[in-house]
C-alpha atoms as a PDB file:
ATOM      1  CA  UNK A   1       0.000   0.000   0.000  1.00  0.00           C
ATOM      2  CA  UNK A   2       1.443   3.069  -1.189  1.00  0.00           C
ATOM      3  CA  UNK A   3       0.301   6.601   0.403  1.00  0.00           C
ATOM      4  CA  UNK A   4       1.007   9.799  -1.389  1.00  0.00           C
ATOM      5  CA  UNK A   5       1.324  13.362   0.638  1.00  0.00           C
ATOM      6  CA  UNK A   6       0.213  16.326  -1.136  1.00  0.00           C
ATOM      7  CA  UNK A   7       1.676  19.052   0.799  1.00  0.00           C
ATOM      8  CA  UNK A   8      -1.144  21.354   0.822  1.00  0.00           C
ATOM      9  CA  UNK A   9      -0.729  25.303   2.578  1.00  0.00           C
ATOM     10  CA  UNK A  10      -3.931  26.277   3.974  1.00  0.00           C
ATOM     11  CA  UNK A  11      -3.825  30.441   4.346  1.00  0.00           C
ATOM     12  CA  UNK A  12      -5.532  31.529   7.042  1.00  0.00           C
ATOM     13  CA  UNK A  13      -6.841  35.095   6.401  1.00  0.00           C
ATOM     14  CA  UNK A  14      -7.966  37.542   9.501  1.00  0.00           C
ATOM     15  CA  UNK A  15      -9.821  40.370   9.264  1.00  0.00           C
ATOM     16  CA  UNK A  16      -9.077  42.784  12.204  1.00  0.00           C
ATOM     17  CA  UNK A  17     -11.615  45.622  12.611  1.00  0.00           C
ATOM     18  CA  UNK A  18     -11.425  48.604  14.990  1.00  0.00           C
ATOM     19  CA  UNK A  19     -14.068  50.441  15.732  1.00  0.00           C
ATOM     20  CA  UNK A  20     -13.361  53.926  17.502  1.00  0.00           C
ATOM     21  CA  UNK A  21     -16.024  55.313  19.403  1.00  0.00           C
ATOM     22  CA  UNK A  22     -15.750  59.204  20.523  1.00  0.00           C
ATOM     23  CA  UNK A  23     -17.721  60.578  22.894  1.00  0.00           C
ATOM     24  CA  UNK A  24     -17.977  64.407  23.311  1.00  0.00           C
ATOM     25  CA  UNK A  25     -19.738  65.873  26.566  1.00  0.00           C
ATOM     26  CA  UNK A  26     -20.655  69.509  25.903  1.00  0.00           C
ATOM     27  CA  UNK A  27     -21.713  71.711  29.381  1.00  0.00           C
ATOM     28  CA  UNK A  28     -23.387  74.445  28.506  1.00  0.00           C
ATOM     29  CA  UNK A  29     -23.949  77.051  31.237  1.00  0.00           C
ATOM     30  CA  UNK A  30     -26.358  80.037  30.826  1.00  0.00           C
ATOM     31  CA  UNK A  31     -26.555  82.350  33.949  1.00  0.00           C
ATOM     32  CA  UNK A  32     -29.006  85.492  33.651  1.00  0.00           C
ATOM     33  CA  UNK A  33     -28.548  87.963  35.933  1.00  0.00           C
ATOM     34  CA  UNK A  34     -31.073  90.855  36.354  1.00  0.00           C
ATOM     35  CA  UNK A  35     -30.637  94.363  38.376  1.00  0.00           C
ATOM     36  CA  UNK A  36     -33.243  96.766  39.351  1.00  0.00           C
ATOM     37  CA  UNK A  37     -32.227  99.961  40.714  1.00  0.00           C
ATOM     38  CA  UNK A  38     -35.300 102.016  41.968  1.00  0.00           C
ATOM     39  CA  UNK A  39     -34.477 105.579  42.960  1.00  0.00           C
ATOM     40  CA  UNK A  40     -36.647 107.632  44.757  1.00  0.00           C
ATOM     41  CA  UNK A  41     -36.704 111.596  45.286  1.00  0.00           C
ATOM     42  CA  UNK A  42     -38.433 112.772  48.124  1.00  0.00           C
ATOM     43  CA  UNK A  43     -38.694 116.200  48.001  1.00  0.00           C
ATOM     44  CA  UNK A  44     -40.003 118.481  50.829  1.00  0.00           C
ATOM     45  CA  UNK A  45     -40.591 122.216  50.779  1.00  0.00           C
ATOM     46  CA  UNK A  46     -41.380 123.955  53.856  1.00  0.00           C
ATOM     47  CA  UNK A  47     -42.580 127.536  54.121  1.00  0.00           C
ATOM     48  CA  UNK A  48     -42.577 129.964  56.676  1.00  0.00           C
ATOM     49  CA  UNK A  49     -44.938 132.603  56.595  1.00  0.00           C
ATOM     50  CA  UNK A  50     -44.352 135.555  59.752  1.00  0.00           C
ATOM     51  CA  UNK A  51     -47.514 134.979  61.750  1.00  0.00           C
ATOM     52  CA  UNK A  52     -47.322 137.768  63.712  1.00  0.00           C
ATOM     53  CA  UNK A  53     -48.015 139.872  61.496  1.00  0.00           C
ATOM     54  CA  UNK A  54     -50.710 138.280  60.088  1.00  0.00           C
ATOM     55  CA  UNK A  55     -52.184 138.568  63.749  1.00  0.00           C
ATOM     56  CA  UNK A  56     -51.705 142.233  63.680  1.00  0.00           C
ATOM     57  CA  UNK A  57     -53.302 142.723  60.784  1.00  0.00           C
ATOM     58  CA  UNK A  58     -56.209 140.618  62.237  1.00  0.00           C
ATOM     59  CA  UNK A  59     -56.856 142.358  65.648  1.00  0.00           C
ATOM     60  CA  UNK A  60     -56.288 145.944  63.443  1.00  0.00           C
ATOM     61  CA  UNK A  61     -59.271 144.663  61.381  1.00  0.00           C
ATOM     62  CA  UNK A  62     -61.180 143.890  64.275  1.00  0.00           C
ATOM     63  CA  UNK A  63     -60.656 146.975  66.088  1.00  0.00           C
ATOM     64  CA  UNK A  64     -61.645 148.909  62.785  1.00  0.00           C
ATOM     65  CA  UNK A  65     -64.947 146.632  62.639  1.00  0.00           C
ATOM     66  CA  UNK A  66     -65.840 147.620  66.382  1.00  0.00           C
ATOM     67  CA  UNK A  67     -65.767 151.312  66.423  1.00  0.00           C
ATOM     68  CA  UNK A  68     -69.123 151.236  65.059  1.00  0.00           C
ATOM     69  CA  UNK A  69     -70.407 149.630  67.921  1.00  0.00           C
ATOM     70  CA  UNK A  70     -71.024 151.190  71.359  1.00  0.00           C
ATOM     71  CA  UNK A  71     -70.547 147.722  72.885  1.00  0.00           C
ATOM     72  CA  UNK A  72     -67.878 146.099  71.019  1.00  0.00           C
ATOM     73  CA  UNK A  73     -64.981 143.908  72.164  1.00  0.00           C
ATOM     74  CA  UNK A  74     -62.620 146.914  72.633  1.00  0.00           C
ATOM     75  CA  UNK A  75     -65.097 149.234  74.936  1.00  0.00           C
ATOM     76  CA  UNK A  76     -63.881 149.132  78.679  1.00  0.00           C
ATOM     77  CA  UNK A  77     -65.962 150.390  81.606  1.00  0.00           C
END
């Protein structure tokens, strides 16, 4: 019995495959900031008018309305 070898080369073929994956992580930060100034003006005005002499005037009036009058409010017994 007579065997025969066949030298036979058997290629073995790989296929390598990379797969790259990127992840970007984006933060996005909004800040609002709002001011209110209020200004108020308070303003105050004070006047002084002489009172005396107002007073004068007054009790000069009266005295000018009473002469008329036998008993008036500047008759004294």
């Amino acid at each position: 019995m007579k065997i025969n070898y066949t030298n036979k080369i058997l290629y073995c073929s790989t296929t390598t495959t990379t797969t790259t994956t990127t992840t970007t992580n984006t933060t996005t930060t909004t800040t609002t900031t709002t001011t209110t100034t209020t200004t108020t003006t308070t303003t105050t005005t004070t006047t002084t008018t002489n009172n005396n002499n107002n007073n004068n005037n007054n009790n000069n009036n009266s005295d000018n309305n009473d002469n008329g009058n036998f008993f008036s409010s500047s008759t004294y017994f």
